[in-house]
C-alpha atoms as a PDB file:
ATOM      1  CA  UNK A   1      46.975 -16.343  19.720  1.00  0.00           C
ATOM      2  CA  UNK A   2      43.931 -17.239  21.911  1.00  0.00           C
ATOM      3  CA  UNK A   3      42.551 -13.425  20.752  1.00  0.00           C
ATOM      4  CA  UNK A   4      42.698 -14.610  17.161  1.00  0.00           C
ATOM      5  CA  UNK A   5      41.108 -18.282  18.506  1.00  0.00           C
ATOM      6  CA  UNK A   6      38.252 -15.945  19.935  1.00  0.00           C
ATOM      7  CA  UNK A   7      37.432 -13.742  17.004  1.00  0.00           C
ATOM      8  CA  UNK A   8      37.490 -16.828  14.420  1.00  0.00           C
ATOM      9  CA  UNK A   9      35.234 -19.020  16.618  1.00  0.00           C
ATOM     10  CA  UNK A  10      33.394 -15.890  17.254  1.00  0.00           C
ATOM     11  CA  UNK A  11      33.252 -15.482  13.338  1.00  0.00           C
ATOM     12  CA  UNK A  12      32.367 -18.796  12.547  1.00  0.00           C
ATOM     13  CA  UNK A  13      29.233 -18.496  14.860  1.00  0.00           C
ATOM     14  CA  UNK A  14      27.615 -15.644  12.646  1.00  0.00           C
ATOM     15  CA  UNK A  15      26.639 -15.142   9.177  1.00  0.00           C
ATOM     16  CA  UNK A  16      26.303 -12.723   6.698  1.00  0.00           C
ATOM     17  CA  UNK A  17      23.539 -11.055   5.149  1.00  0.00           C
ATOM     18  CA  UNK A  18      21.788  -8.146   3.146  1.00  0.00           C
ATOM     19  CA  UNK A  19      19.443  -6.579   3.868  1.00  0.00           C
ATOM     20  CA  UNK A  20      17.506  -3.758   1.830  1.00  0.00           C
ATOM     21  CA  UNK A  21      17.400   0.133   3.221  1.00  0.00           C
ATOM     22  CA  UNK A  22      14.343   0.965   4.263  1.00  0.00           C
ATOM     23  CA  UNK A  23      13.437   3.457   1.679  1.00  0.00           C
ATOM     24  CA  UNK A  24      13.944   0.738  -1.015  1.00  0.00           C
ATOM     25  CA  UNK A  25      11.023   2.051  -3.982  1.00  0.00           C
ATOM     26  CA  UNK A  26      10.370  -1.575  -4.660  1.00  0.00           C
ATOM     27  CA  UNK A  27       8.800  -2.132  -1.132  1.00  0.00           C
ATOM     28  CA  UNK A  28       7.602   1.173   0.197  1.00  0.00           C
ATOM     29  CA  UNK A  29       4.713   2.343  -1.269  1.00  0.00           C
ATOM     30  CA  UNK A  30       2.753   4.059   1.468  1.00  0.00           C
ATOM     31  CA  UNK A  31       4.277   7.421   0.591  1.00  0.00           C
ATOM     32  CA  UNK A  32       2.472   7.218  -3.142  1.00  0.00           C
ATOM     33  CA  UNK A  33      -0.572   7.949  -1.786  1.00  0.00           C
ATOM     34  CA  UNK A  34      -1.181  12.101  -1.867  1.00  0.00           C
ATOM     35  CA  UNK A  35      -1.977  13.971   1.070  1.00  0.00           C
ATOM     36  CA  UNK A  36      -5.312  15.601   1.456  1.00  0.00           C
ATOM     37  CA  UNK A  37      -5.108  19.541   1.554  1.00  0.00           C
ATOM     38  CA  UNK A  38      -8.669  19.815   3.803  1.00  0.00           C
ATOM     39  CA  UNK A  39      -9.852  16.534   5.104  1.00  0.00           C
ATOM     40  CA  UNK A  40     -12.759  18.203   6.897  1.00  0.00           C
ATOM     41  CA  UNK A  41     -13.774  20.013   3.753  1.00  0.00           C
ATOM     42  CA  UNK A  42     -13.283  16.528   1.887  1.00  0.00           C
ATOM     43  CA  UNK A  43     -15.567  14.456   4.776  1.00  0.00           C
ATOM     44  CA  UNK A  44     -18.253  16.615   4.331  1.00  0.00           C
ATOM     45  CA  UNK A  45     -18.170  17.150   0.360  1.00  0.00           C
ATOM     46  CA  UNK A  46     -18.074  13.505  -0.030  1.00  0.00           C
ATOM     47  CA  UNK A  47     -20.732  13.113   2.777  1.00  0.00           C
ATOM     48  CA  UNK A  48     -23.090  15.425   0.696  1.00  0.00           C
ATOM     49  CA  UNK A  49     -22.412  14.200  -3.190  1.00  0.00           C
ATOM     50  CA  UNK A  50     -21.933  10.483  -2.105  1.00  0.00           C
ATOM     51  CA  UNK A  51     -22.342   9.229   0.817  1.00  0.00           C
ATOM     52  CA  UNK A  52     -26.304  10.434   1.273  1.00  0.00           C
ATOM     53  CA  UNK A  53     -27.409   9.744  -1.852  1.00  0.00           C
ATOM     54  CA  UNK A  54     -26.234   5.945  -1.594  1.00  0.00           C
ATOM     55  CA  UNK A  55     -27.380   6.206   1.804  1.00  0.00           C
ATOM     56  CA  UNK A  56     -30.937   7.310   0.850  1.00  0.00           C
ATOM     57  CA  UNK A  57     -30.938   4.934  -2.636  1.00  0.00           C
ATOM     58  CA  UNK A  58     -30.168   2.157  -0.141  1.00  0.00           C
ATOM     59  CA  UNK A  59     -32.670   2.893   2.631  1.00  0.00           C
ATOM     60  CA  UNK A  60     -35.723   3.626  -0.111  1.00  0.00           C
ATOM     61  CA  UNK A  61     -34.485   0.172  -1.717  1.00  0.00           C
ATOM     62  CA  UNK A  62     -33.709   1.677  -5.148  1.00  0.00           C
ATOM     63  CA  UNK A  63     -31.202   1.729  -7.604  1.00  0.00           C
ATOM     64  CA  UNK A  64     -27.775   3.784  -6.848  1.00  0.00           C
ATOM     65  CA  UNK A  65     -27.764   6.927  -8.162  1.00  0.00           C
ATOM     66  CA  UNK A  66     -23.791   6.783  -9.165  1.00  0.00           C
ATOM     67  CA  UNK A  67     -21.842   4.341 -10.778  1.00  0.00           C
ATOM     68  CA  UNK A  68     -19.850   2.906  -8.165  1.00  0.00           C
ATOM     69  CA  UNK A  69     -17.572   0.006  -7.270  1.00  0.00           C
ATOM     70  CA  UNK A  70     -17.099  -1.122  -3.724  1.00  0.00           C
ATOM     71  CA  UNK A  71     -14.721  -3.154  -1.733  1.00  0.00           C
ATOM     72  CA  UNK A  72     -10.788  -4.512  -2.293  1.00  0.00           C
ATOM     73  CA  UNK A  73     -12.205  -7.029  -5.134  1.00  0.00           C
ATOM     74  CA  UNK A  74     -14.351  -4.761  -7.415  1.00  0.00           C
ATOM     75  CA  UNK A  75     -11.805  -1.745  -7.298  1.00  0.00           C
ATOM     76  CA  UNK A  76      -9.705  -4.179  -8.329  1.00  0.00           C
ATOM     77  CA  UNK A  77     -11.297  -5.663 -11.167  1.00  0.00           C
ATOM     78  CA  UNK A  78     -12.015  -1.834 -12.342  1.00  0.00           C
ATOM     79  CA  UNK A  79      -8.958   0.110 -12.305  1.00  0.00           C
ATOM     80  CA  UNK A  80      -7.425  -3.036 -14.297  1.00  0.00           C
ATOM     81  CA  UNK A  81     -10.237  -3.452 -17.133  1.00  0.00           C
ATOM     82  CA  UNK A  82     -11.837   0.450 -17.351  1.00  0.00           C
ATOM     83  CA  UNK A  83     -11.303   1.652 -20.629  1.00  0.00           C
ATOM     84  CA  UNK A  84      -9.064   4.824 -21.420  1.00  0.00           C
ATOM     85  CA  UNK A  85     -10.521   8.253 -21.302  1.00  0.00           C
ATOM     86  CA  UNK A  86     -12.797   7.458 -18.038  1.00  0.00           C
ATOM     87  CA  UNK A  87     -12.468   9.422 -15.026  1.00  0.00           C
ATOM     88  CA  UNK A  88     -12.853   7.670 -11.185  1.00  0.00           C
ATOM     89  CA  UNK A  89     -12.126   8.797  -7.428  1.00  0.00           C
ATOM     90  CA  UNK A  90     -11.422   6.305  -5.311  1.00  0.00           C
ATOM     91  CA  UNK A  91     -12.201   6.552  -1.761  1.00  0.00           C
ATOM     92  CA  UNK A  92     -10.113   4.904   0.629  1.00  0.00           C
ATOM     93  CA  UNK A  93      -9.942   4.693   4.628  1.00  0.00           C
ATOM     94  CA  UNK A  94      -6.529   4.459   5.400  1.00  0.00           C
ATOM     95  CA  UNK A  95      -6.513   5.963   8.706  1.00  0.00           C
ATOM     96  CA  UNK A  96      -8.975   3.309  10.047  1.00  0.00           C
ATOM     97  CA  UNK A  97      -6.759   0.371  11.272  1.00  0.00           C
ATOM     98  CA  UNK A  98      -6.964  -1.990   8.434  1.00  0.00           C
ATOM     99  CA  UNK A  99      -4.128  -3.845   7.143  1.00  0.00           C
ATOM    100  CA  UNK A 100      -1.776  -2.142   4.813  1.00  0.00           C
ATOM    101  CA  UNK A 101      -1.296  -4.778   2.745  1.00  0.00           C
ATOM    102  CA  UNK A 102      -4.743  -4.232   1.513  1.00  0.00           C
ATOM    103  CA  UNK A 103      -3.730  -0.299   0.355  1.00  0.00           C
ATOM    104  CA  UNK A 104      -0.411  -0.857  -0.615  1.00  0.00           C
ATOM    105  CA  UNK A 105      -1.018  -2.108  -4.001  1.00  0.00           C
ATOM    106  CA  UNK A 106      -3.834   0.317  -4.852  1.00  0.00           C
ATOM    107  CA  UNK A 107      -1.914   3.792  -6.163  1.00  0.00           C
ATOM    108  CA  UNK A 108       0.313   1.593  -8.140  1.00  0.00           C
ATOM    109  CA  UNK A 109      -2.719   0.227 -10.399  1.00  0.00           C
ATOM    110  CA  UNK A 110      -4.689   3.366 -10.409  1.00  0.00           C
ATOM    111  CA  UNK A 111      -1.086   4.755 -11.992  1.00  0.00           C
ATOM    112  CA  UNK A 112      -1.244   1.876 -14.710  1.00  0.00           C
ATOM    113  CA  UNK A 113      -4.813   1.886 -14.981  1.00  0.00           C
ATOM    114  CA  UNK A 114      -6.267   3.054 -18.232  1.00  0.00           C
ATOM    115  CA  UNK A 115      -9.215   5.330 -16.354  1.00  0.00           C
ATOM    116  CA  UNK A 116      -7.349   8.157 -14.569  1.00  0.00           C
ATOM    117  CA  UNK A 117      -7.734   8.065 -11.047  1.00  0.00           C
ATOM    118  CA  UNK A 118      -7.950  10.317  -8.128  1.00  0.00           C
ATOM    119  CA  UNK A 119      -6.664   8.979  -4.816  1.00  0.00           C
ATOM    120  CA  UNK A 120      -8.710  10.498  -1.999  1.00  0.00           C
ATOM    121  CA  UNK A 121      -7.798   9.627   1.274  1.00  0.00           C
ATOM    122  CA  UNK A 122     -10.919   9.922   4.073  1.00  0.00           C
ATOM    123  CA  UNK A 123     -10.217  11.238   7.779  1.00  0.00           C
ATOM    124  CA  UNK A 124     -10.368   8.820  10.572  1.00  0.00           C
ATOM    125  CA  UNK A 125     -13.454   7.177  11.005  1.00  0.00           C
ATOM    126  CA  UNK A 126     -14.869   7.268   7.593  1.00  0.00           C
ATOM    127  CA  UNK A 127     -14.831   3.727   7.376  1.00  0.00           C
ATOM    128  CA  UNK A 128     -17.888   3.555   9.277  1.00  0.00           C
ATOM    129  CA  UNK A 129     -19.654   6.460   7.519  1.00  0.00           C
ATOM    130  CA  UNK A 130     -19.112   4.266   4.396  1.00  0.00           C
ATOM    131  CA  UNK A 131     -20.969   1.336   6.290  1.00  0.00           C
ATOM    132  CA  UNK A 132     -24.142   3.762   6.284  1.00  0.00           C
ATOM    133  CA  UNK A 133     -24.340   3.528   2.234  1.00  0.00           C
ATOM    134  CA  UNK A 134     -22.695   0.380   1.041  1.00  0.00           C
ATOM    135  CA  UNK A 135     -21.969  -3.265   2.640  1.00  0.00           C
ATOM    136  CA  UNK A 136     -18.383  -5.248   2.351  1.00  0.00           C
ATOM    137  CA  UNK A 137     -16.716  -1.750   1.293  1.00  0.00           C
ATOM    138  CA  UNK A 138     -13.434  -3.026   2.594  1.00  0.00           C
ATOM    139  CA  UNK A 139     -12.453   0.584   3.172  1.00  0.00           C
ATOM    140  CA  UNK A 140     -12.984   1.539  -0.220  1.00  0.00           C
ATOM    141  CA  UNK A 141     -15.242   3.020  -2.336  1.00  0.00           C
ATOM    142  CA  UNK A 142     -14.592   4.037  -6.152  1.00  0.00           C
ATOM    143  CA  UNK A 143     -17.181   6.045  -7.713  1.00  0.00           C
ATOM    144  CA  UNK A 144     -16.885   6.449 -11.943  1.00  0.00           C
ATOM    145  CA  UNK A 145     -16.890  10.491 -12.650  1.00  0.00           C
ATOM    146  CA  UNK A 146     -19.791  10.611 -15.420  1.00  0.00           C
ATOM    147  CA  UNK A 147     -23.332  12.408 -16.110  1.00  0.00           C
ATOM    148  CA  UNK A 148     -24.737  11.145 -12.402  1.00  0.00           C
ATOM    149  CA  UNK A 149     -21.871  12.771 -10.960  1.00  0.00           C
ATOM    150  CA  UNK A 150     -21.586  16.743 -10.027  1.00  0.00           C
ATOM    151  CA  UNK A 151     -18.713  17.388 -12.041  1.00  0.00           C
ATOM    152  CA  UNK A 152     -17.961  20.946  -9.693  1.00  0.00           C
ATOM    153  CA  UNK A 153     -17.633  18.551  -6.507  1.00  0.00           C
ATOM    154  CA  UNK A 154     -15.697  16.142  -8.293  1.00  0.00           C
ATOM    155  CA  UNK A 155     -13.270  19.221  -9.594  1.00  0.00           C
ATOM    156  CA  UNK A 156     -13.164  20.580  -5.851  1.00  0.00           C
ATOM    157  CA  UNK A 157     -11.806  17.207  -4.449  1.00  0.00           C
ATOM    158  CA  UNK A 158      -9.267  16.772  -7.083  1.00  0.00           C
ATOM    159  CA  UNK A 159      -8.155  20.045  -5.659  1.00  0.00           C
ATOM    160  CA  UNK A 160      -7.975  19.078  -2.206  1.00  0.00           C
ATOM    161  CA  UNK A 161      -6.525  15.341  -2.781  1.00  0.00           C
ATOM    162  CA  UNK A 162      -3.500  16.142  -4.552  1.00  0.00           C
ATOM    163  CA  UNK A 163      -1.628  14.638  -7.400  1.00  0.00           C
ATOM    164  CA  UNK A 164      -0.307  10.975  -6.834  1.00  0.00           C
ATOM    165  CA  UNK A 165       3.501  10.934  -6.542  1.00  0.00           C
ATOM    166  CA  UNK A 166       5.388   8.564  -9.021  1.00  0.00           C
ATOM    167  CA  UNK A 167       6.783   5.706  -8.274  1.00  0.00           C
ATOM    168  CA  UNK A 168      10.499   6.037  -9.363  1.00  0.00           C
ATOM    169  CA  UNK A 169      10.689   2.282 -10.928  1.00  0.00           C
ATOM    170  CA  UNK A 170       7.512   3.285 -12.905  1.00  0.00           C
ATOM    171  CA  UNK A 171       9.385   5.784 -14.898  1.00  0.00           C
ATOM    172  CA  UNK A 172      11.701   3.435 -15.893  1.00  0.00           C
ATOM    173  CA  UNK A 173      14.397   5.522 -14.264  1.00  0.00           C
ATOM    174  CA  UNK A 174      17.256   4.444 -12.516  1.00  0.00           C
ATOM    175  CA  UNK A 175      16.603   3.712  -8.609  1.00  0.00           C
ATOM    176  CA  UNK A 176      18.911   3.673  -5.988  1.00  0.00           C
ATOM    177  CA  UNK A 177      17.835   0.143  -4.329  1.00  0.00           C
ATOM    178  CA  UNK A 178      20.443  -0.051  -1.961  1.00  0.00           C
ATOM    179  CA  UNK A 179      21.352  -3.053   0.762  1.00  0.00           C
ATOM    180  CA  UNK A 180      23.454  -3.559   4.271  1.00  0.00           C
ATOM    181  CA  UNK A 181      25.779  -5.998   4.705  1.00  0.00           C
ATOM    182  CA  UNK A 182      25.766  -7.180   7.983  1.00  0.00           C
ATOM    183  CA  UNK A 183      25.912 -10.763   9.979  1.00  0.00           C
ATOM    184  CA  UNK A 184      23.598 -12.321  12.206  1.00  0.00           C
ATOM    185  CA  UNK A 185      24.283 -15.524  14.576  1.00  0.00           C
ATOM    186  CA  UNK A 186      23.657 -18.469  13.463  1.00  0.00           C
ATOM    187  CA  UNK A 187      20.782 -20.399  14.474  1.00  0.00           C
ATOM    188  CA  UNK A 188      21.901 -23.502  17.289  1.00  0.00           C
ATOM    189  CA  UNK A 189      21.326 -26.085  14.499  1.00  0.00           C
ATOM    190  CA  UNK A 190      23.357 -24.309  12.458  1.00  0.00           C
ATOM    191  CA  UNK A 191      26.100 -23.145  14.592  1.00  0.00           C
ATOM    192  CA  UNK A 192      26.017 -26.969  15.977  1.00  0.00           C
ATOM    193  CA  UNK A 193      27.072 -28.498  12.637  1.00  0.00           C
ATOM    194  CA  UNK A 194      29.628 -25.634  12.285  1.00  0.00           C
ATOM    195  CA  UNK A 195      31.210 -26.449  15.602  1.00  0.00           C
ATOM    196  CA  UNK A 196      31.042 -30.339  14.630  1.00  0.00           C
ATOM    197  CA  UNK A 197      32.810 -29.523  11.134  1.00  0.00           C
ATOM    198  CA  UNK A 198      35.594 -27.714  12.896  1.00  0.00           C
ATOM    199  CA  UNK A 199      36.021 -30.372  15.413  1.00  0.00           C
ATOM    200  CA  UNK A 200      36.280 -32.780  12.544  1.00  0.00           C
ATOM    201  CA  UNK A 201      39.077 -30.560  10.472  1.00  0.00           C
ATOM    202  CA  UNK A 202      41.196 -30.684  14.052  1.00  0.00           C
ATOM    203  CA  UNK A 203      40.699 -34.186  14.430  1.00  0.00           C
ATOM    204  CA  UNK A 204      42.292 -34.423  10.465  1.00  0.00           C
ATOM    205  CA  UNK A 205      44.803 -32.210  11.317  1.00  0.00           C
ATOM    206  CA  UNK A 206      43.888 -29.721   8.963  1.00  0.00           C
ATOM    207  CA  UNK A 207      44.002 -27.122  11.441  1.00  0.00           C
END
């Protein structure tokens, strides 16, 4: 009798909850952006067709010599108002220590976005090579693929960056979002006013 005493105060003391697997497709979208084939190929390519020209535009005071958008804000604004048909390749330090939360939305416009966009992922410690050619970058760096730009180099790095994976949810397929039951303990407030409303139900005789 004082076992089953135990194991229902011990009950009452805990509560139960769900929580969501970890590989839940509604919360994890870190593995949607594509890995980069040759990073030090794609440093130096990018160094060459983008980053010095910027660079020199900047120093010399003149205009840029590519249509680009920089920082979290702009890229933003772009991938969610570019018209269809245009081409982009958005640069992005994600190996440089900034938050995630500022990545984590990004493949999942540039999927809905009307331009089509190439995710390119830069080696640690591009984000201060970007410094050198633009301010307030963020970390990113999207650069519209017209006339200005070499089309060859931006063929090569579509190569080497990959194609974005899919989010499963945005193929309208089914996803396995699965949960945990488990229990936790209660917090002391809680578990205080538990412990008073059992004391009370004795008291009644309802127990």
């Amino acid at each position: 009798m004082n076992s089953l005493k135990q194991t229902q105060r011990a009950s009452a003391q805990r509560k139960q909850v769900y929580k969501p697997i970890l590989d839940n497709p509604y919360t994890d979208e870190a593995h949607l952006w594509p890995r980069v084939s040759d990073p030090a190929l794609v440093a130096e390519l990018t160094r060459r067709h983008v980053i010095a020209p910027l660079a020199h535009a900047r120093s010399m005071a003149l205009a840029p010599p590519l249509d680009v958008q920089v920082g979290f804000n702009q890229v933003v604004e772009y991938l969610e108002t570019a018209p269809a048909g245009t081409r982009a390749l958005l640069f992005a330090c994600t190996r440089d220590g900034a938050p995630a939360v500022l990545f984590a939305q990004l493949p999942v416009l540039a999927r809905v976005s009307a331009c089509e966009v190439t995710l390119v992922q830069l080696p640690r410690g591009s984000n201060a090579v970007l410094g050198d050619c633009c301010e307030g970058h963020d970390g990113l760096l999207l650069v519209v693929e017209n006339a200005k730009l070499d089309g060859q180099f931006a063929a090569r790095l579509r190569e080497c960056a990959g194609e974005q994976n899919a989010a499963p949810w945005l193929k309208f397929a089914e996803s396995r979002l699965g949960v945990l039951a488990t229990s936790v303990p209660l917090t002391k407030k809680a578990a205080a006013k538990t412990g008073a409303a059992n004391a009370g139900e004795k008291a009644s005789g309802k127990c």
